[in-house]
Every structure is written in structure tokens, then in C-alpha cells.
N, C-alpha and C. Protein backbone atom coordinates (compact mmCIF):
# COMPACT_ATOMS: atom_id res chain seq x y z
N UNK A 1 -22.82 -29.22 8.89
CA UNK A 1 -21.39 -29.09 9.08
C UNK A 1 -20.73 -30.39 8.68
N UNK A 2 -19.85 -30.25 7.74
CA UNK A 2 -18.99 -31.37 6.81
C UNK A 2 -17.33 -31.07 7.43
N UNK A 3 -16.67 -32.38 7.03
CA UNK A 3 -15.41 -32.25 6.42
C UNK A 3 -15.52 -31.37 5.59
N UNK A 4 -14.54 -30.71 4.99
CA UNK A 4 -14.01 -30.09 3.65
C UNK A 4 -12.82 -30.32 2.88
N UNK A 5 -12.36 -30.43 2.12
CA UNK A 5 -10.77 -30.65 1.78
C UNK A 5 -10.33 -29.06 0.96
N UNK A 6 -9.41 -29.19 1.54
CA UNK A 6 -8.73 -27.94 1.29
C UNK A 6 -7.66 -27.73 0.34
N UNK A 7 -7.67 -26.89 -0.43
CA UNK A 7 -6.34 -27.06 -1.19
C UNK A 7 -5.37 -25.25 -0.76
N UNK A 8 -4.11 -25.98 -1.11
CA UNK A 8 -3.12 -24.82 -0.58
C UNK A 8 -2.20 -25.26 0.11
N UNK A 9 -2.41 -26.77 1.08
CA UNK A 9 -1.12 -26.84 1.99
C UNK A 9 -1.30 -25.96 2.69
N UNK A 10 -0.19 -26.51 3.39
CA UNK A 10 0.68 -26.00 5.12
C UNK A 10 0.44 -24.38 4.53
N UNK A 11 0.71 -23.42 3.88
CA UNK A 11 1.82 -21.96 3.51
C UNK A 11 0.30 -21.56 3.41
N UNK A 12 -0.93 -22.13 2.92
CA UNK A 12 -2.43 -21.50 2.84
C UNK A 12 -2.92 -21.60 5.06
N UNK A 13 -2.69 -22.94 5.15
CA UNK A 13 -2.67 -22.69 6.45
C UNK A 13 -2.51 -22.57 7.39
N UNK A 14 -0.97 -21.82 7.65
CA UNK A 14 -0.47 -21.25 8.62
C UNK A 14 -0.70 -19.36 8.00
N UNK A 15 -0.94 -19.19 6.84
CA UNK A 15 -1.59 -17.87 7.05
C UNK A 15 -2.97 -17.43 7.40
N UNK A 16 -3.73 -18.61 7.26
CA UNK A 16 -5.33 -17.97 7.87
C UNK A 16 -5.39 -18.31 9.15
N UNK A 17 -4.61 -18.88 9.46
CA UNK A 17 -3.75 -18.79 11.00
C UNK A 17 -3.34 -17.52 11.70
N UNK A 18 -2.62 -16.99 10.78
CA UNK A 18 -2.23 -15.51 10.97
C UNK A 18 -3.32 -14.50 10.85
N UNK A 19 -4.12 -14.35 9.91
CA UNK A 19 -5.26 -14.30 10.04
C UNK A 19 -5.75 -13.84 10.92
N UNK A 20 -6.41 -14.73 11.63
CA UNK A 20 -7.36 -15.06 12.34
C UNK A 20 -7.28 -14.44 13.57
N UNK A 21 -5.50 -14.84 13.86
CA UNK A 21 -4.64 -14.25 14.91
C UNK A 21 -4.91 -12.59 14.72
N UNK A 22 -5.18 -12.48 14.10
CA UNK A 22 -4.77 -10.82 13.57
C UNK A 22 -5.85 -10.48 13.98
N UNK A 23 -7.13 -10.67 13.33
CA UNK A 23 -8.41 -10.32 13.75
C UNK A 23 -8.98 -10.47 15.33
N UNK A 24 -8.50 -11.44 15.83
CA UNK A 24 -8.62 -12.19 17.04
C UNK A 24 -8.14 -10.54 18.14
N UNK A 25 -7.33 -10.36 17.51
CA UNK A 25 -6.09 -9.48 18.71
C UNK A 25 -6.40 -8.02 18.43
N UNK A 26 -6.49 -7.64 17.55
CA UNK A 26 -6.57 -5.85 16.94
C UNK A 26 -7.28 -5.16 17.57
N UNK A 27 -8.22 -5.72 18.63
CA UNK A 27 -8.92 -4.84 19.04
C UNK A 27 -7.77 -4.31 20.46
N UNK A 28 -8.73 -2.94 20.98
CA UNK A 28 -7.97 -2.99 22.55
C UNK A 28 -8.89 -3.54 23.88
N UNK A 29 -9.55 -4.04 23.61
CA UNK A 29 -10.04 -5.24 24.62
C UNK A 29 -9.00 -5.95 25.39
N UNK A 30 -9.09 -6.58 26.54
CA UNK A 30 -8.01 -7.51 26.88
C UNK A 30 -8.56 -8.94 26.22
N UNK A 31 -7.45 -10.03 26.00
CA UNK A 31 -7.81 -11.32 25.34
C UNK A 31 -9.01 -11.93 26.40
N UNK A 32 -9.11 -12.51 25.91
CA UNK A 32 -10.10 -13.64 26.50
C UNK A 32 -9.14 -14.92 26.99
N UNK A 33 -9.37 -15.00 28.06
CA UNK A 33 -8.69 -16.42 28.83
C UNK A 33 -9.67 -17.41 28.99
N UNK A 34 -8.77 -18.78 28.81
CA UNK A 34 -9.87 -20.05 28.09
C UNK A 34 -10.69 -20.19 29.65
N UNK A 35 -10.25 -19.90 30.95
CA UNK A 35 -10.93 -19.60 32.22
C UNK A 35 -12.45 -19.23 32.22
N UNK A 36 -12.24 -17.80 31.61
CA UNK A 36 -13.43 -17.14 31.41
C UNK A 36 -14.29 -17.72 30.66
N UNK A 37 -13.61 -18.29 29.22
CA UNK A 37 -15.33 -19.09 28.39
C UNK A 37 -15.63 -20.43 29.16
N UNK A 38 -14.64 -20.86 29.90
CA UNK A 38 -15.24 -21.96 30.59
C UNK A 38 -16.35 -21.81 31.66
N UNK A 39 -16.25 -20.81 32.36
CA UNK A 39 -16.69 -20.49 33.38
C UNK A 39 -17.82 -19.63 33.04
N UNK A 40 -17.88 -18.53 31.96
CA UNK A 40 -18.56 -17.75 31.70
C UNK A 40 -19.47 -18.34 30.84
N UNK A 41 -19.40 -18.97 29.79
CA UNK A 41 -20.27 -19.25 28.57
C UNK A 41 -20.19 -20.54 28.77
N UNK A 42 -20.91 -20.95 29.98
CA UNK A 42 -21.08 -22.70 30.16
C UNK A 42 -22.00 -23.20 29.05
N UNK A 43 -23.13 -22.64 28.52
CA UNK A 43 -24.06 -23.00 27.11
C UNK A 43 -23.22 -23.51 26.18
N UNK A 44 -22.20 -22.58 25.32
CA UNK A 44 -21.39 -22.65 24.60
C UNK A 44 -20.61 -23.84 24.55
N UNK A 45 -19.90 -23.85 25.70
CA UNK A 45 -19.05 -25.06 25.84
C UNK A 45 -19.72 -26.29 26.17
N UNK A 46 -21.14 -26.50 27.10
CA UNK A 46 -21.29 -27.58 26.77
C UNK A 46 -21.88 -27.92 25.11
N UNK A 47 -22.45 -26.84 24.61
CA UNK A 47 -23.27 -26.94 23.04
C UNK A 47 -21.37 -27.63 22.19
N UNK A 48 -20.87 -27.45 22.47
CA UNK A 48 -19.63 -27.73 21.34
C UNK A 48 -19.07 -29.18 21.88
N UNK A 49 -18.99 -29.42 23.45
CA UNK A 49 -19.08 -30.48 24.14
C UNK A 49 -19.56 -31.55 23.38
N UNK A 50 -21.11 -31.76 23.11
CA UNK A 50 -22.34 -32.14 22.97
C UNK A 50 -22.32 -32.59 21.57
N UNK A 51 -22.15 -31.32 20.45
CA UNK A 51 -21.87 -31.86 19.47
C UNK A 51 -20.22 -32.44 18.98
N UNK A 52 -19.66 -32.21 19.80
CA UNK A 52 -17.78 -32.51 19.37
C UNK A 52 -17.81 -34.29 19.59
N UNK A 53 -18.56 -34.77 20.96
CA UNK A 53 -19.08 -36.14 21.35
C UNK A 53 -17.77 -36.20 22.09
N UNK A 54 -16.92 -35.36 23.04
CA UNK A 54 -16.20 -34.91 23.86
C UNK A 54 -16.16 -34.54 25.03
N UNK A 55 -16.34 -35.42 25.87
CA UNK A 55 -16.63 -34.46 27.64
C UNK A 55 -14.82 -33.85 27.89
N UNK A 56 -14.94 -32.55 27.49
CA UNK A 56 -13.91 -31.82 28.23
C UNK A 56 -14.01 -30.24 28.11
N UNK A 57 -13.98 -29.94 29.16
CA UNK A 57 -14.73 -28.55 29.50
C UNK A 57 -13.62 -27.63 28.88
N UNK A 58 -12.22 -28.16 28.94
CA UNK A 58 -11.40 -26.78 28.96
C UNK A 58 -10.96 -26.75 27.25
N UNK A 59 -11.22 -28.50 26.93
CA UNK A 59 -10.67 -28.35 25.35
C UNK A 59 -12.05 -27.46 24.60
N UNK A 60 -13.10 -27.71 25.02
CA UNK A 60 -14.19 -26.98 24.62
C UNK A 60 -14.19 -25.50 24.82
N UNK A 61 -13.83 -25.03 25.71
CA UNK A 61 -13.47 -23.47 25.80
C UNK A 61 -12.27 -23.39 25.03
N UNK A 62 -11.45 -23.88 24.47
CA UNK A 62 -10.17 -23.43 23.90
C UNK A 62 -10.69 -23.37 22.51
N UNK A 63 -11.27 -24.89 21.99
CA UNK A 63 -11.85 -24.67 20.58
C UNK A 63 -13.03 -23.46 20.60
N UNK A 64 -13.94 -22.70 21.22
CA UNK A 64 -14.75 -21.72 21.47
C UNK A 64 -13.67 -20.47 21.21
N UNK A 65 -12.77 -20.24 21.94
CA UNK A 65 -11.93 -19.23 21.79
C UNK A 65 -11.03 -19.33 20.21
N UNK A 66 -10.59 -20.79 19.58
CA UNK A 66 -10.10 -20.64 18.26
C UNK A 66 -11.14 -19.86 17.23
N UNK A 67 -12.14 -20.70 17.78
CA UNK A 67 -13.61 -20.79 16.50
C UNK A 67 -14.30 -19.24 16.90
N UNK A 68 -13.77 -18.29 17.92
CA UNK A 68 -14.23 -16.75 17.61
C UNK A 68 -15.57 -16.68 18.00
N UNK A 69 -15.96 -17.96 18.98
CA UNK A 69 -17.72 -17.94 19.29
C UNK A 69 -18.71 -18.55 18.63
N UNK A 70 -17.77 -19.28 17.69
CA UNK A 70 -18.73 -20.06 16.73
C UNK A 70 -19.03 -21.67 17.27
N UNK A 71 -20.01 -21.82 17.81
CA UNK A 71 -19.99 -23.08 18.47
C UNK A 71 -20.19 -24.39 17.58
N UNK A 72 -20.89 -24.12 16.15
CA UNK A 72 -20.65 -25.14 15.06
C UNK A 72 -18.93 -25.44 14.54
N UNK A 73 -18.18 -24.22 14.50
CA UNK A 73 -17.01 -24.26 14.07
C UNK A 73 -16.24 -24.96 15.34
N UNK A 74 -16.50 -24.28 16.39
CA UNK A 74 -15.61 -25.59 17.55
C UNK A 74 -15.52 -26.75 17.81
N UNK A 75 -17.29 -26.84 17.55
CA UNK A 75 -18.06 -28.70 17.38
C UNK A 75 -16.94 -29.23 16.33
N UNK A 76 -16.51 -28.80 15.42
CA UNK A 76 -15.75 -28.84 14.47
C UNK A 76 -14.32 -29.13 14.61
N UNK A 77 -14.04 -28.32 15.44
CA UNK A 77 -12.48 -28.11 15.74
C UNK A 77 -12.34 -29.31 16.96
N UNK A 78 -13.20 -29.96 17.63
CA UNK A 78 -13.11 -30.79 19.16
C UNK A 78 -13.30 -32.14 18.22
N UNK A 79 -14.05 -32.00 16.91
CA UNK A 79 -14.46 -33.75 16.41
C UNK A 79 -13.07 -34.23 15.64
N UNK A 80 -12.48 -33.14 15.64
CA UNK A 80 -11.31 -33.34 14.68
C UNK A 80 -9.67 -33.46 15.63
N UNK A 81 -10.12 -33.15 16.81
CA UNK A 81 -9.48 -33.23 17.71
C UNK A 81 -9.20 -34.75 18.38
N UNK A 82 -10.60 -35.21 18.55
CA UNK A 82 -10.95 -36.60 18.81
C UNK A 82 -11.09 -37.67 17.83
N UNK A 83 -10.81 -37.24 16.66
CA UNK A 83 -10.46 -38.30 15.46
C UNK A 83 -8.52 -38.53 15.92
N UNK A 84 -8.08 -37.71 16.60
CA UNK A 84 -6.61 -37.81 16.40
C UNK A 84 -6.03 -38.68 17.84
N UNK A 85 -7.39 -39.05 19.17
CA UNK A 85 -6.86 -39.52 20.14
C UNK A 85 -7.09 -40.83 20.16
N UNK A 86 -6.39 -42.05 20.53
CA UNK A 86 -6.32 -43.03 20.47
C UNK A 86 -7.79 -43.77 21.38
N UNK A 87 -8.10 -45.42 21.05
CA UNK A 87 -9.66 -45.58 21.08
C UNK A 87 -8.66 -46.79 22.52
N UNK A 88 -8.87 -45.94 23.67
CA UNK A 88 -8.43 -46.80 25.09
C UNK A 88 -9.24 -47.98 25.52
N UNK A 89 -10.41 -47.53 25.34
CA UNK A 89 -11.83 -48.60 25.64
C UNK A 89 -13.00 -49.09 24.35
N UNK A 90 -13.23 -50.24 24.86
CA UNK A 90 -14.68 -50.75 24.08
C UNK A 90 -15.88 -50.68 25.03
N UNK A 91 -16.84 -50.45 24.21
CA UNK A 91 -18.39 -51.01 24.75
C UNK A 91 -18.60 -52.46 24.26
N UNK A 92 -19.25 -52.95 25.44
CA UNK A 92 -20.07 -53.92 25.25
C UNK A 92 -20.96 -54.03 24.35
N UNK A 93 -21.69 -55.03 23.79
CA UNK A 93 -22.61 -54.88 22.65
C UNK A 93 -23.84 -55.23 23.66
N UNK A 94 -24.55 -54.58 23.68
CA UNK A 94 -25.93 -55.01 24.65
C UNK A 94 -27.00 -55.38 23.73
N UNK A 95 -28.16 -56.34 24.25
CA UNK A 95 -28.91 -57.07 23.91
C UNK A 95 -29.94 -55.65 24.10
N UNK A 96 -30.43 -55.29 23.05
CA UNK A 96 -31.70 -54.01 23.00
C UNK A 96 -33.10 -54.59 22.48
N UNK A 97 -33.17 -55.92 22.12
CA UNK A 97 -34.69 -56.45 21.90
C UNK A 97 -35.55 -56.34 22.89
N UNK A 98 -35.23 -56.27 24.17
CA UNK A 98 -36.23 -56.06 25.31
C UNK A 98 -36.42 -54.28 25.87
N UNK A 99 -35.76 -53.54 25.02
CA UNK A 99 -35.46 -52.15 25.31
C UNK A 99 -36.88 -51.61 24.90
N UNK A 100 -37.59 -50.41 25.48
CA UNK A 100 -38.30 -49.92 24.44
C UNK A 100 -37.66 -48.11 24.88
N UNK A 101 -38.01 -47.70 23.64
CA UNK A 101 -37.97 -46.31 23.83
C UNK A 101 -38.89 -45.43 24.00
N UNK A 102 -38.37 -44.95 24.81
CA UNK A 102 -39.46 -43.45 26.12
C UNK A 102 -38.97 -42.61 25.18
N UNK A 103 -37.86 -41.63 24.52
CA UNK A 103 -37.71 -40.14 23.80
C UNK A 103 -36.49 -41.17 23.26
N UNK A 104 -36.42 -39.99 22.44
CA UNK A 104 -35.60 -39.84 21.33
C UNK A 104 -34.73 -38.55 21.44
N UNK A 105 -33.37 -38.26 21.38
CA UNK A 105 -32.80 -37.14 21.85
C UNK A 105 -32.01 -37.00 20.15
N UNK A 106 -32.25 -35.38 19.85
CA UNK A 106 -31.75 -35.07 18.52
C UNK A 106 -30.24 -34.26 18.50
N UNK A 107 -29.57 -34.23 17.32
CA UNK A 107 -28.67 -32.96 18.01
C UNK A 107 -28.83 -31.86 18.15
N UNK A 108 -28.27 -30.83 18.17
CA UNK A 108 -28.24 -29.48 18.83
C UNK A 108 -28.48 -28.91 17.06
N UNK A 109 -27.30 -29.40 16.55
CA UNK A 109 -27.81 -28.38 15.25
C UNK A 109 -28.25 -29.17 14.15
């Protein structure tokens, strides 16, 4: 999963907007409330969590509900979310020559 650049402008995407909306809704199901994927599909939201590099449960159920269940496409929609919020804190630089490593943790996808 990449960036992409898009061509078309705003008028290409506020219709796959519409879109999406369209597909999203047509059925007669009732909608899905961002409640329920939070609460219901805790996997999901933390998997988009996890890869987005985002602790927030409800922006993660909201991007889950844009992205239609696609938890790569939300990972997607939350990293791009967090490129746009301002950097409040630093880390320290820690001294890791005396560190050794026990595991190694990979990502999800």
C-alpha cells in the first residue's frame, strides 16, 4: 500500500465520493454507526490502528466505515489523516548500544 497521485482534481473527487456514498447506502439494511465498528469489529479497528501508527479507536472505526471494511484502505485513510495533525511532542534520542533484542515485531500487512 502506496501513496498514489491522482489526476482529475476536486470534480473527479467529490464524485467517487458520491460514489461510494451511493454504493455505501442502496442497500435496505440500516447504516452502520461508527459505535458499532468500534465496539463490534475491535480486530479491524485495532488492525487499521496498528498500521495507520494512530491510537484512536473512533477515528479508526470511522476510516473502517469510509474504506467499506477494507482495513488496508483505512490504514490508508488514518496515515493520511495523521500526516495532516500537527507534531506536539519529541522523543528523546536513547542510547541503544547496551540494548539487545529479544523479537522483532513485523507489520500486519
Amino acid at each position: 500500500m502506496g501513496y498514489v497521485a491522482v489526476k482529475g482534481g476536486t470534480v473527479a473527487v467529490e464524485n467517487a465520493e458520491k460514489l461510494a456514498k451511493y454504493f455505501r447506502l442502496k442497500g435496505r439494511s440500516p447504516v452502520l454507526k461508527v459505535e458499532q465498528i468500534r465496539d463490534q469489529l475491535r480486530f479491524m479497528v485495532d488492525r487499521a490502528m496498528s498500521e495507520g501508527s494512530i491510537y484512536a479507536p473512533d477515528l479508526a472505526a470511522i476510516a473502517v466505515k469510509q474504506a467499506e471494511g477494507d482495513p488496508m484502505e483505512a490504514a490508508f485513510i488514518l496515515r493520511a489523516y495523521r500526516s495532516t495533525q500537527p507534531r506536539d511532542f519529541y522523543s528523546l534520542v536513547g542510547d541503544t548500544r547496551q540494548m539487545r533484542v529479544i523479537r522483532r515485531i513485523s507489520a500486519t500487512f
